[in-house]
C-alpha atoms as a PDB file:
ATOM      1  CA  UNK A   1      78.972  62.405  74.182  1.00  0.00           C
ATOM      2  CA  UNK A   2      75.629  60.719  75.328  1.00  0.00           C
ATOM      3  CA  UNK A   3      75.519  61.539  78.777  1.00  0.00           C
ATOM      4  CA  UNK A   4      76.608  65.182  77.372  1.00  0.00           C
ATOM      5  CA  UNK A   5      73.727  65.003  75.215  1.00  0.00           C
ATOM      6  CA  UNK A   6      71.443  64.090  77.962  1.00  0.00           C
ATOM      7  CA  UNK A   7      72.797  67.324  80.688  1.00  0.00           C
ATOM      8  CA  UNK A   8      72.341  70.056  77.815  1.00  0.00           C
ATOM      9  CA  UNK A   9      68.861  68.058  77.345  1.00  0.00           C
ATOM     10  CA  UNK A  10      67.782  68.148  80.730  1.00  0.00           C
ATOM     11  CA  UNK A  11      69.126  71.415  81.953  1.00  0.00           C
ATOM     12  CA  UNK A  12      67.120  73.603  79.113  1.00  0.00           C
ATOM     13  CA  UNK A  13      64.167  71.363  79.807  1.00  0.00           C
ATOM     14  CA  UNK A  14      64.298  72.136  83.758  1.00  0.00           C
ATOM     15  CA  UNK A  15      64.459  75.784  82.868  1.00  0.00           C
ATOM     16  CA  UNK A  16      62.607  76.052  80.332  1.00  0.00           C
ATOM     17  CA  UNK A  17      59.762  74.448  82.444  1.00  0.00           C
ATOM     18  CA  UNK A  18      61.042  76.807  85.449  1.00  0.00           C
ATOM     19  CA  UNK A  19      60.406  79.660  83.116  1.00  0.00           C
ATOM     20  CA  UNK A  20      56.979  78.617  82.066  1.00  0.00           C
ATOM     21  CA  UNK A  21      55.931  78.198  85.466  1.00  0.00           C
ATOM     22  CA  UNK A  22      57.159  81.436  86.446  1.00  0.00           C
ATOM     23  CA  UNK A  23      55.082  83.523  83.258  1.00  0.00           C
ATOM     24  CA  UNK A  24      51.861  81.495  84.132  1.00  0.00           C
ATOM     25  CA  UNK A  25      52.080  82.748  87.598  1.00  0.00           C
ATOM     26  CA  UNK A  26      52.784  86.469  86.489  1.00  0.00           C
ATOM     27  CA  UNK A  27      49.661  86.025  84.811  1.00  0.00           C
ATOM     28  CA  UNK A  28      47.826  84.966  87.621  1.00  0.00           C
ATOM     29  CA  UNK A  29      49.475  87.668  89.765  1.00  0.00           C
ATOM     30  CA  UNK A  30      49.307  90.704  87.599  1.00  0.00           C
ATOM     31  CA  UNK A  31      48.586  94.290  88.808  1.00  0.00           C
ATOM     32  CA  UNK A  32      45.587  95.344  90.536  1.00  0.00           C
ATOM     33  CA  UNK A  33      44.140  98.898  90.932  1.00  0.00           C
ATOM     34  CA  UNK A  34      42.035 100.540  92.608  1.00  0.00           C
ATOM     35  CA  UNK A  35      40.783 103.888  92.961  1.00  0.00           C
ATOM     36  CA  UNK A  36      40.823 105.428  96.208  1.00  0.00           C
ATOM     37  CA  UNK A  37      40.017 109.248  97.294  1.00  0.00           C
ATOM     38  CA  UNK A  38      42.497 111.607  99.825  1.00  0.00           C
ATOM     39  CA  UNK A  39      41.230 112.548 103.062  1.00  0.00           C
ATOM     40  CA  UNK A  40      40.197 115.995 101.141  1.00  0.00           C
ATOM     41  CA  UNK A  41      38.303 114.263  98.922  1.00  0.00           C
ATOM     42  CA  UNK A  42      40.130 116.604  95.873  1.00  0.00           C
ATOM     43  CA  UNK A  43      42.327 113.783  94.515  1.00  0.00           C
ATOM     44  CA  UNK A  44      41.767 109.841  93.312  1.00  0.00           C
ATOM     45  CA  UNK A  45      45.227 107.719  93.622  1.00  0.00           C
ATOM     46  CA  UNK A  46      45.626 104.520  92.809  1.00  0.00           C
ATOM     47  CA  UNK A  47      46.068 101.673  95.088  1.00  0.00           C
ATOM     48  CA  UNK A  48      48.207  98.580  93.565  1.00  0.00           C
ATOM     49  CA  UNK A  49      48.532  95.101  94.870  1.00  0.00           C
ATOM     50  CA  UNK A  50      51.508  93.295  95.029  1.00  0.00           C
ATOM     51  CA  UNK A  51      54.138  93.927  92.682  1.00  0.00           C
ATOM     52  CA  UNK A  52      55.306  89.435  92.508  1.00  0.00           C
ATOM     53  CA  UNK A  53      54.086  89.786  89.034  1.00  0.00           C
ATOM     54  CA  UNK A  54      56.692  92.076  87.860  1.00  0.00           C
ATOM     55  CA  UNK A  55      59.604  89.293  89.488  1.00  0.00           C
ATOM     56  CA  UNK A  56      58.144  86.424  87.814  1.00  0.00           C
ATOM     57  CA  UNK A  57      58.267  87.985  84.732  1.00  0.00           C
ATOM     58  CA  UNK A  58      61.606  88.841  84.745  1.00  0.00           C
ATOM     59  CA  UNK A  59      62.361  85.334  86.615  1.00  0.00           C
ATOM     60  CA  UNK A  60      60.905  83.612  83.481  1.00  0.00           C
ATOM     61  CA  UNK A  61      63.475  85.206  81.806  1.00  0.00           C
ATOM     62  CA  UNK A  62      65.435  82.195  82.688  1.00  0.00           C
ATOM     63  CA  UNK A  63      63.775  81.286  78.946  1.00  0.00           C
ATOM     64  CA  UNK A  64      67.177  83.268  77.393  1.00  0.00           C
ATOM     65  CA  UNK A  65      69.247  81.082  79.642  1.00  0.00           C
ATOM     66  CA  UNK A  66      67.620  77.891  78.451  1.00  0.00           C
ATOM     67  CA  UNK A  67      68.529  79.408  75.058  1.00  0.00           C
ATOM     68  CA  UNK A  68      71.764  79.739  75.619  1.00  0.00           C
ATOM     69  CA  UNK A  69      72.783  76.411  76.993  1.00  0.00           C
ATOM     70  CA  UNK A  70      71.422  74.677  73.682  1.00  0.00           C
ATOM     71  CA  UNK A  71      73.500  77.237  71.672  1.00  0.00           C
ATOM     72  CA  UNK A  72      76.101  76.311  73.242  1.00  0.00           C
ATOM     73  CA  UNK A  73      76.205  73.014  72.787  1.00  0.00           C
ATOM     74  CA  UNK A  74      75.392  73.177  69.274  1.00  0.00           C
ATOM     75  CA  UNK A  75      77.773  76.071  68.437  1.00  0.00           C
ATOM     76  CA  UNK A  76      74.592  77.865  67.028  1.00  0.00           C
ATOM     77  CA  UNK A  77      74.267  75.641  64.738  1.00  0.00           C
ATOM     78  CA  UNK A  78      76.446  77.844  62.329  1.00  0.00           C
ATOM     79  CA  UNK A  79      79.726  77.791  63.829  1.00  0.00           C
ATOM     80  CA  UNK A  80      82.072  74.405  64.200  1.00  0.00           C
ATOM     81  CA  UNK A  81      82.333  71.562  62.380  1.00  0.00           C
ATOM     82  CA  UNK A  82      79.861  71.500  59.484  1.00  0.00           C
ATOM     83  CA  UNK A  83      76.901  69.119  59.562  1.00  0.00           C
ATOM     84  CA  UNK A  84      76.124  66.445  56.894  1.00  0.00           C
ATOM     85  CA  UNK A  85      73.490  67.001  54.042  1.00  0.00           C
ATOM     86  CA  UNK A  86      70.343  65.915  54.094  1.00  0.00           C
ATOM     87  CA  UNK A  87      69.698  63.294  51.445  1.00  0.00           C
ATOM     88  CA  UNK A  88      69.962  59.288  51.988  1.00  0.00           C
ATOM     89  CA  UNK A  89      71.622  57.798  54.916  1.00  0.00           C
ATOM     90  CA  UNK A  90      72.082  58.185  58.469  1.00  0.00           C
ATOM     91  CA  UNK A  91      71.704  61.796  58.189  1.00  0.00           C
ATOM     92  CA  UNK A  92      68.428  62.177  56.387  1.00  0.00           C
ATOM     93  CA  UNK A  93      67.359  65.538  56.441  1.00  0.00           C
ATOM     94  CA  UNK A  94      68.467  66.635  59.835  1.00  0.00           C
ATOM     95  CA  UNK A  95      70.838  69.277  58.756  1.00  0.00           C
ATOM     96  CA  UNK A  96      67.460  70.917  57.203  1.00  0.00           C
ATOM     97  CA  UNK A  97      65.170  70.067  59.491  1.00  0.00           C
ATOM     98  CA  UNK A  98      67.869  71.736  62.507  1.00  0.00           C
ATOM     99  CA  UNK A  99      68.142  74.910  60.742  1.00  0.00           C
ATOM    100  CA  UNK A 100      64.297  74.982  60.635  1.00  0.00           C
ATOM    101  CA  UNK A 101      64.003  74.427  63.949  1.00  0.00           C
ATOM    102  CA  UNK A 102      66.774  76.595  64.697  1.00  0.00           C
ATOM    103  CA  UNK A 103      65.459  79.652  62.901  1.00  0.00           C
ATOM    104  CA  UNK A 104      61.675  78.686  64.506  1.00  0.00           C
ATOM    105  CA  UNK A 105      63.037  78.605  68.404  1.00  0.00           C
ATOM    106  CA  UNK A 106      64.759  81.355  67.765  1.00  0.00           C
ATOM    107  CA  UNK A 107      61.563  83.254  66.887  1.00  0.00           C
ATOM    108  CA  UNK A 108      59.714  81.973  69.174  1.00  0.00           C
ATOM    109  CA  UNK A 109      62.278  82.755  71.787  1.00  0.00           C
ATOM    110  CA  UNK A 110      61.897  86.514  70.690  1.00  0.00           C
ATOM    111  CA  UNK A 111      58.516  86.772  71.110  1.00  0.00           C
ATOM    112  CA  UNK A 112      58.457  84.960  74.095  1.00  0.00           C
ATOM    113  CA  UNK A 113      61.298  87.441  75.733  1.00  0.00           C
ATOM    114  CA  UNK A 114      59.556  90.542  74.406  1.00  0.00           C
ATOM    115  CA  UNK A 115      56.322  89.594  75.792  1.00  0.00           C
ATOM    116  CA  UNK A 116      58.155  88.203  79.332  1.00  0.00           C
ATOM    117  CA  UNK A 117      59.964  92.219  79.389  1.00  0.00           C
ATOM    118  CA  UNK A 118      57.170  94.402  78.160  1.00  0.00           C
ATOM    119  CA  UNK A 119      54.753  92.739  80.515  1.00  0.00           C
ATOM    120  CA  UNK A 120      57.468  93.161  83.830  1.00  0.00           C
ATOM    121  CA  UNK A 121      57.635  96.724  82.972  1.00  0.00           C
ATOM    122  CA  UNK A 122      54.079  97.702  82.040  1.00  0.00           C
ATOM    123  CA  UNK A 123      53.152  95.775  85.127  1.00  0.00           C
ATOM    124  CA  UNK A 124      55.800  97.795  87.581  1.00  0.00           C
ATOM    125  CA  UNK A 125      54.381 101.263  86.080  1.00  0.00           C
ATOM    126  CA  UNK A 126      52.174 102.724  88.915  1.00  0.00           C
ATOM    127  CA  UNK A 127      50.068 106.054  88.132  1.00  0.00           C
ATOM    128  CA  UNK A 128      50.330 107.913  91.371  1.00  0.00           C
ATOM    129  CA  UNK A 129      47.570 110.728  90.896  1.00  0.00           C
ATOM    130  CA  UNK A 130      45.093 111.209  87.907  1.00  0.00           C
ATOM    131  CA  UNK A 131      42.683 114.143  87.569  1.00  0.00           C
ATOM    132  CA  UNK A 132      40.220 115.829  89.993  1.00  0.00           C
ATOM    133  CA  UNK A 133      36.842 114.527  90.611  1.00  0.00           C
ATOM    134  CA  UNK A 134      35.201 117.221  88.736  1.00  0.00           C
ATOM    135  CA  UNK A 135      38.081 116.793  85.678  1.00  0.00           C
ATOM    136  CA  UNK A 136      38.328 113.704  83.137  1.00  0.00           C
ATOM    137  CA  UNK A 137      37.648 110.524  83.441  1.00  0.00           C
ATOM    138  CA  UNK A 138      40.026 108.236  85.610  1.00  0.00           C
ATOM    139  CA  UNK A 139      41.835 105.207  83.832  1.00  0.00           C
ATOM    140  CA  UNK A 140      44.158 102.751  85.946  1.00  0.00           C
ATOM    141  CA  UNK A 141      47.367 101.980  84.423  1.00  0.00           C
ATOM    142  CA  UNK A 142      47.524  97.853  84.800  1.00  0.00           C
ATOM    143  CA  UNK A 143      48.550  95.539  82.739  1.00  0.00           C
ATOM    144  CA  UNK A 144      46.464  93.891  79.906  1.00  0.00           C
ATOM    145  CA  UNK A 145      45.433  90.400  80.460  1.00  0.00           C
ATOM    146  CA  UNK A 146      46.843  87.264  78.359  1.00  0.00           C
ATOM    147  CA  UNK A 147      50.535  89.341  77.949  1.00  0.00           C
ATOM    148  CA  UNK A 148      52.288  87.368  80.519  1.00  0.00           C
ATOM    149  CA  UNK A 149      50.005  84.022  79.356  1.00  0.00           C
ATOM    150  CA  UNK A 150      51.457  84.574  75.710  1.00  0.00           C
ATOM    151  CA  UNK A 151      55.134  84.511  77.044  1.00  0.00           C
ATOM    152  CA  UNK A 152      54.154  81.189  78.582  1.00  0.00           C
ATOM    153  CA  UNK A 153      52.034  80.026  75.535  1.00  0.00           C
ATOM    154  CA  UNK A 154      55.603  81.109  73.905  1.00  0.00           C
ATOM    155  CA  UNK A 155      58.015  79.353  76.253  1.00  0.00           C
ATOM    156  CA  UNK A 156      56.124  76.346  75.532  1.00  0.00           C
ATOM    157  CA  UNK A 157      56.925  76.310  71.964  1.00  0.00           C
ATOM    158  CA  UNK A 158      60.373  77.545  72.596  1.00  0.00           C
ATOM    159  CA  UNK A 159      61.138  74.723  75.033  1.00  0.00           C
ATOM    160  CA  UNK A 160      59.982  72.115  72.262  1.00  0.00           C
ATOM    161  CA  UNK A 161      61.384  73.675  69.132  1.00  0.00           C
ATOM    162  CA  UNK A 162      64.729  74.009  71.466  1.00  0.00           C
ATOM    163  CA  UNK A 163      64.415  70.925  72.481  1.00  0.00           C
ATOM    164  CA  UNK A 164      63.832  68.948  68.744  1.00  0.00           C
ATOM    165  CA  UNK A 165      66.444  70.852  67.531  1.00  0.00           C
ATOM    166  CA  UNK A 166      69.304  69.709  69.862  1.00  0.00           C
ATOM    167  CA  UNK A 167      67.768  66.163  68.658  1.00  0.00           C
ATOM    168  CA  UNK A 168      67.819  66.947  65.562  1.00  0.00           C
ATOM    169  CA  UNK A 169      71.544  69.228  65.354  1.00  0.00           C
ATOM    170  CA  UNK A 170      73.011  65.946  66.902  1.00  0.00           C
ATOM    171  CA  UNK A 171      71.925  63.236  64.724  1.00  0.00           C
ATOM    172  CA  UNK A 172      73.037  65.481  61.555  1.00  0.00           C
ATOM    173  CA  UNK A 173      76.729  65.788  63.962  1.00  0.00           C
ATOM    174  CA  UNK A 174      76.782  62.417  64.527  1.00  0.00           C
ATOM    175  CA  UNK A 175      75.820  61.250  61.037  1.00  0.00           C
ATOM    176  CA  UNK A 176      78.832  63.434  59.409  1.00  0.00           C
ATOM    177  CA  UNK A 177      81.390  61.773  62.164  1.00  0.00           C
ATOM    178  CA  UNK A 178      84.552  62.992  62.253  1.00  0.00           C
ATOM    179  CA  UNK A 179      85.164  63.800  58.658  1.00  0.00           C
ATOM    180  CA  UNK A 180      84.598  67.695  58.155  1.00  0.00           C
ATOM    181  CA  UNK A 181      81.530  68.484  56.449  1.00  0.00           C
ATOM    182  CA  UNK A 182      80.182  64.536  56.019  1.00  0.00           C
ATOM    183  CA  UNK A 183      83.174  63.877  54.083  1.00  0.00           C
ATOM    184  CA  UNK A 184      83.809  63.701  50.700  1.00  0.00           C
ATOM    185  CA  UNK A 185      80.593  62.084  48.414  1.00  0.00           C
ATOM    186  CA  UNK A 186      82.954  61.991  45.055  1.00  0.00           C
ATOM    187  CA  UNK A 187      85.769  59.304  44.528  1.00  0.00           C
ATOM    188  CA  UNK A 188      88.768  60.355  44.073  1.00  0.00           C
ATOM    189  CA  UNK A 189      91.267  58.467  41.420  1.00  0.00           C
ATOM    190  CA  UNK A 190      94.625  58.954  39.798  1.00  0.00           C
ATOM    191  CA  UNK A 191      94.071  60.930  36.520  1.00  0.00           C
ATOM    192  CA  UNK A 192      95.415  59.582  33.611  1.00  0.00           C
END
């Protein structure tokens, strides 16, 4: 169970850190614009850079399959074999402190996804033509700066959340043993 403990551990770590790596680079490699008249000089178009940011940001992605290892392994947290309550003992309050955790890397993991997506597709939208010189005012299409650093700033916190509450989701499993549900806390005699 240990060295079990120590794959699921390891294996969201490396991509959760993959993932993080991948968002701060998107941010560094975001969408570019420029304008840039036709040979007529009638129409501005847009020139865009490279489009790497848009792959990182889905590559960081790899966040939901972090996710899903650790869910895995703990069953998400609400299915299997029930975890012992918090209160005294070897269990403390682990059962309340994973389903705080749980609930928190889940929302962090949502906001970190939404902010990994919305950024790869705003940053893949490319305005071809816009206006005439003599009509309104040109505005490049591009990305927003900090999106693609907020899913990182986000991964971060996923990763650890994620990470504390494997910790945490095992000590409470390993505290309630084999009994189902911590076994029983009221003795049991013959009734007379």
């Amino acid at each position: 169970r240990a060295m079990s403990s120590i794959i699921v551990q390891v294996s969201a770590f490396v991509l959760n850190l993959i993932a993080f790596g991948l968002a701060v680079a998107a941010e560094q490699r975001r969408n570019k614009a420029t304008v840039t008249p036709d040979l007529a000089k009638e129409y501005d178009y847009y020139v865009y850079d490279s489009d790497v940011a848009t792959g990182y940001g889905v590559g960081a992605l790899l966040l939901t399959a972090a996710q899903v290892v650790v869910m895995l392994a703990t069953r998400c947290f609400c299915c299997g074999r029930g975890l012992k309550p918090g209160g005294g003992g070897g269990g403390g309050g682990s059962r309340a402190c994973a389903l705080m955790l749980f609930l928190f890397s889940w929302l962090t993991f949502l906001v970190a996804a939404a902010c990994l997506l919305a950024g790869s597709v705003r940053n893949a939208y490319h305005t071809r033509y816009r206006g005439i010189f003599n009509g309104d005012p040109l505005s490049c299409e591009t990305l927003r700066k900090g999106v693609f650093a907020a899913g990182a700033a986000f991964t971060f916190f996923t990763a650890i959340l994620s990470e504390f509450y494997y910790i945490s989701y095992s000590q409470s499993r390993d505290a309630a043993g084999d009994t189902p549900y911590g076994g029983s806390s009221i003795g049991m005699g013959p009734y007379n």
